[in-house]
N, C-alpha and C. Protein backbone atom coordinates (compact mmCIF):
# COMPACT_ATOMS: atom_id res chain seq x y z
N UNK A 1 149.94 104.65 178.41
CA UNK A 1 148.77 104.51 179.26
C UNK A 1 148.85 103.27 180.13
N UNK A 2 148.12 103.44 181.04
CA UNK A 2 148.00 102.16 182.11
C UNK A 2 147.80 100.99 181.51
N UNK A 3 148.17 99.44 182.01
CA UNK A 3 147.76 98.24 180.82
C UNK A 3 148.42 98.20 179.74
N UNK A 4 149.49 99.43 179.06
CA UNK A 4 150.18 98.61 177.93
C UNK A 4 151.07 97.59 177.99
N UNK A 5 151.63 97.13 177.27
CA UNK A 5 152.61 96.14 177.35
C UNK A 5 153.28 96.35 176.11
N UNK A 6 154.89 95.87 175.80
CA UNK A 6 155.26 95.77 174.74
C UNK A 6 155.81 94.50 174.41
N UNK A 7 156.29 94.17 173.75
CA UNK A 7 157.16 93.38 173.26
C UNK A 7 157.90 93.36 172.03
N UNK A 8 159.17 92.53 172.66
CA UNK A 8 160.30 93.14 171.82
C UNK A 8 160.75 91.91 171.54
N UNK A 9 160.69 91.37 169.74
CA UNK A 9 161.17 90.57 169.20
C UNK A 9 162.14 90.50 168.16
N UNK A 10 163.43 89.60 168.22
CA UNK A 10 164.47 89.52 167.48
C UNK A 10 165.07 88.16 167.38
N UNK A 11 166.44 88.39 166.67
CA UNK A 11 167.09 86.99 166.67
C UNK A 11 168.28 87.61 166.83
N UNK A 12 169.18 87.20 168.05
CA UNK A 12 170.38 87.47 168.57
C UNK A 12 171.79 86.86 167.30
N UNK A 13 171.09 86.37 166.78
CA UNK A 13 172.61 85.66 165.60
C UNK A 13 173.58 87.08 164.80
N UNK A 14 174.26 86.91 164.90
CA UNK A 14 175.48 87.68 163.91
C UNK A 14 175.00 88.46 162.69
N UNK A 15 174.21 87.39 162.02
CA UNK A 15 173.57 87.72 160.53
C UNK A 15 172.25 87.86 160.67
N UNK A 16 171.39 88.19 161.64
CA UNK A 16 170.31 87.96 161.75
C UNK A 16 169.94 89.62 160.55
N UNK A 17 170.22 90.13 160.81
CA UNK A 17 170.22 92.12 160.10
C UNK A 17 170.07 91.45 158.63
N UNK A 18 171.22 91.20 158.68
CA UNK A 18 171.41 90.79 156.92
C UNK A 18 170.15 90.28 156.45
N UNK A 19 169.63 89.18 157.28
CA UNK A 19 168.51 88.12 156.46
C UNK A 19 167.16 88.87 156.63
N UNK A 20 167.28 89.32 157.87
CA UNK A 20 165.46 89.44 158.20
C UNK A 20 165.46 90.85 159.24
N UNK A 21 166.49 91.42 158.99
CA UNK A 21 166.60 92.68 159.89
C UNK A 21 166.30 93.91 158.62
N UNK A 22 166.62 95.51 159.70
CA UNK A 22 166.26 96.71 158.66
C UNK A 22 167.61 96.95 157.71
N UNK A 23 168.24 95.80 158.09
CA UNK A 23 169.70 96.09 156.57
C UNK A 23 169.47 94.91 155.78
N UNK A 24 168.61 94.37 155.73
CA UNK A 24 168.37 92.67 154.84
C UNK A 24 169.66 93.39 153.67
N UNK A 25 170.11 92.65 153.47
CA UNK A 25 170.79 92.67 151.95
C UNK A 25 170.01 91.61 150.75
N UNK A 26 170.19 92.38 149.64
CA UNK A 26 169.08 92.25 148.21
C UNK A 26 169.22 90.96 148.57
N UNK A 27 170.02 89.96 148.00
CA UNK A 27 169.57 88.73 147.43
C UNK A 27 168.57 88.25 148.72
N UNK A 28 168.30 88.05 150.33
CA UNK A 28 168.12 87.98 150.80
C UNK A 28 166.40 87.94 150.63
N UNK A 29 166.46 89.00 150.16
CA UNK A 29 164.78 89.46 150.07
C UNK A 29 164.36 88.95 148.69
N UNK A 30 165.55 88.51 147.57
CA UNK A 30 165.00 87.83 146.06
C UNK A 30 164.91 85.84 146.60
N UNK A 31 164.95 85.93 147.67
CA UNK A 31 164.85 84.29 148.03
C UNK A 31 163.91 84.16 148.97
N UNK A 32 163.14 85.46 149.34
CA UNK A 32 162.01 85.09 150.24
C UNK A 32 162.12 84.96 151.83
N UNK A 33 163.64 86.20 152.02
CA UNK A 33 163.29 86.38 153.07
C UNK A 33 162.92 87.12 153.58
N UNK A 34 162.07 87.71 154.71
CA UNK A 34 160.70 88.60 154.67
C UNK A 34 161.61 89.38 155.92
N UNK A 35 161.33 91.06 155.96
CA UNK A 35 162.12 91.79 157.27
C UNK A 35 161.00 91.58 158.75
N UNK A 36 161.87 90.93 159.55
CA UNK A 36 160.92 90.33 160.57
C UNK A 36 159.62 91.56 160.92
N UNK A 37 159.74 92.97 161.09
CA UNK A 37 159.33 94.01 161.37
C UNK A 37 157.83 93.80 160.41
N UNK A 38 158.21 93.46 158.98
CA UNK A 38 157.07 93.53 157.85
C UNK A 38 155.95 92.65 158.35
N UNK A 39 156.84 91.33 159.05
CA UNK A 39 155.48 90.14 158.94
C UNK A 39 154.94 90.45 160.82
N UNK A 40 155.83 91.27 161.65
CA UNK A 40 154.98 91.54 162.67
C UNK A 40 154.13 92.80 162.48
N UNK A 41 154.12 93.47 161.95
CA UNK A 41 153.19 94.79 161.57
C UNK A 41 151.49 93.66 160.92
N UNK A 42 152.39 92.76 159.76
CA UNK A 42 151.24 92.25 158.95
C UNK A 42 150.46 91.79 160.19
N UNK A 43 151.29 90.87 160.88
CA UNK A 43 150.53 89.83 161.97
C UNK A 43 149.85 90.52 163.37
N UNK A 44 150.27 91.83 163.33
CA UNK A 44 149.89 92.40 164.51
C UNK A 44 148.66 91.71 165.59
N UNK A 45 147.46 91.77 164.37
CA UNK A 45 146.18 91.71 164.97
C UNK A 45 146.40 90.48 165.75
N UNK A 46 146.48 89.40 164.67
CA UNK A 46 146.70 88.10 165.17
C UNK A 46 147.35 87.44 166.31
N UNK A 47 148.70 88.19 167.02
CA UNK A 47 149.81 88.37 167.71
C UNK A 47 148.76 89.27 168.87
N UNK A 48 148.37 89.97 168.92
CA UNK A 48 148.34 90.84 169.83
C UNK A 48 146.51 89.57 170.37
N UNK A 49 145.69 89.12 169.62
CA UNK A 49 144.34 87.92 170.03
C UNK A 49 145.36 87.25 171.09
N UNK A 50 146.48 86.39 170.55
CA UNK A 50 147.23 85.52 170.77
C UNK A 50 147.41 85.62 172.85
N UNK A 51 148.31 87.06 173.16
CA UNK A 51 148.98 87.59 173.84
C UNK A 51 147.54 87.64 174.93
N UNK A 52 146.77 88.41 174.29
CA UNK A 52 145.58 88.94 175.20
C UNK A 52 144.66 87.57 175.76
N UNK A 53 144.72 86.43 174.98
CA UNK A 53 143.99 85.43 175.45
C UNK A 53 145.03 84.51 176.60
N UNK A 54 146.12 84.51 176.40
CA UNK A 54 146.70 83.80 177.26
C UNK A 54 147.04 84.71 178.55
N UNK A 55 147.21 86.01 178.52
CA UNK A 55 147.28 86.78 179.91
C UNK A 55 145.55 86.28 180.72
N UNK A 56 144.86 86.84 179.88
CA UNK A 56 143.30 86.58 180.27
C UNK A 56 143.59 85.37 180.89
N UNK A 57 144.01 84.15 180.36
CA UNK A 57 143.52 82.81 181.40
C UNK A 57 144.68 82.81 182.11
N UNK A 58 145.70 83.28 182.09
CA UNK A 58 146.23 83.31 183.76
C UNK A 58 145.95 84.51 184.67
N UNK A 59 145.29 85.72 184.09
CA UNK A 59 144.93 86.41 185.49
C UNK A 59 143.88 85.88 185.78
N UNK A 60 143.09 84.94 184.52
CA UNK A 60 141.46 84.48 185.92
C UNK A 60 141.78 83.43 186.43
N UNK A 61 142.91 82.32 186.27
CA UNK A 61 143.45 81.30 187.09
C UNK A 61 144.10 82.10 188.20
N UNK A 62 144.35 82.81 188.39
CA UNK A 62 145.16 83.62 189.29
C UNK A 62 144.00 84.45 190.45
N UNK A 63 143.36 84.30 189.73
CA UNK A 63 142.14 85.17 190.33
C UNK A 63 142.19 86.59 190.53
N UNK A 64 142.64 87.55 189.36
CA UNK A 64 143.18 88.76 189.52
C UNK A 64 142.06 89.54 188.62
């Protein structure tokens, strides 16, 4: 629909999959590291306040 936006977040490193990607390997996840996907789903709401308040003050600085 008109007005969406996406965004697309990662970490370009070699091992990034392994630690915090959709192939984490076990020990990875027994030391607390979280699959980046899990804590942006959790954080959505929060992430998406975030996004919407800072477009808001540059389209009304912008005067749009």
């Amino acid at each position: 629909p008109a007005g969406e936006m996406d965004t697309i977040v990662g970490n370009n490193a070699p091992y990034a999959q392994e630690l915090s990607g959709q192939k984490q390997v076990a020990w990875a996840a027994e030391v607390g590291w979280r699959k980046l996907v899990d804590v942006a789903n959790e954080k959505h709401a929060q992430i998406r306040m975030i996004y919407e308040r800072h477009i808001n003050y540059v389209t009304k600085k912008l005067g749009l």
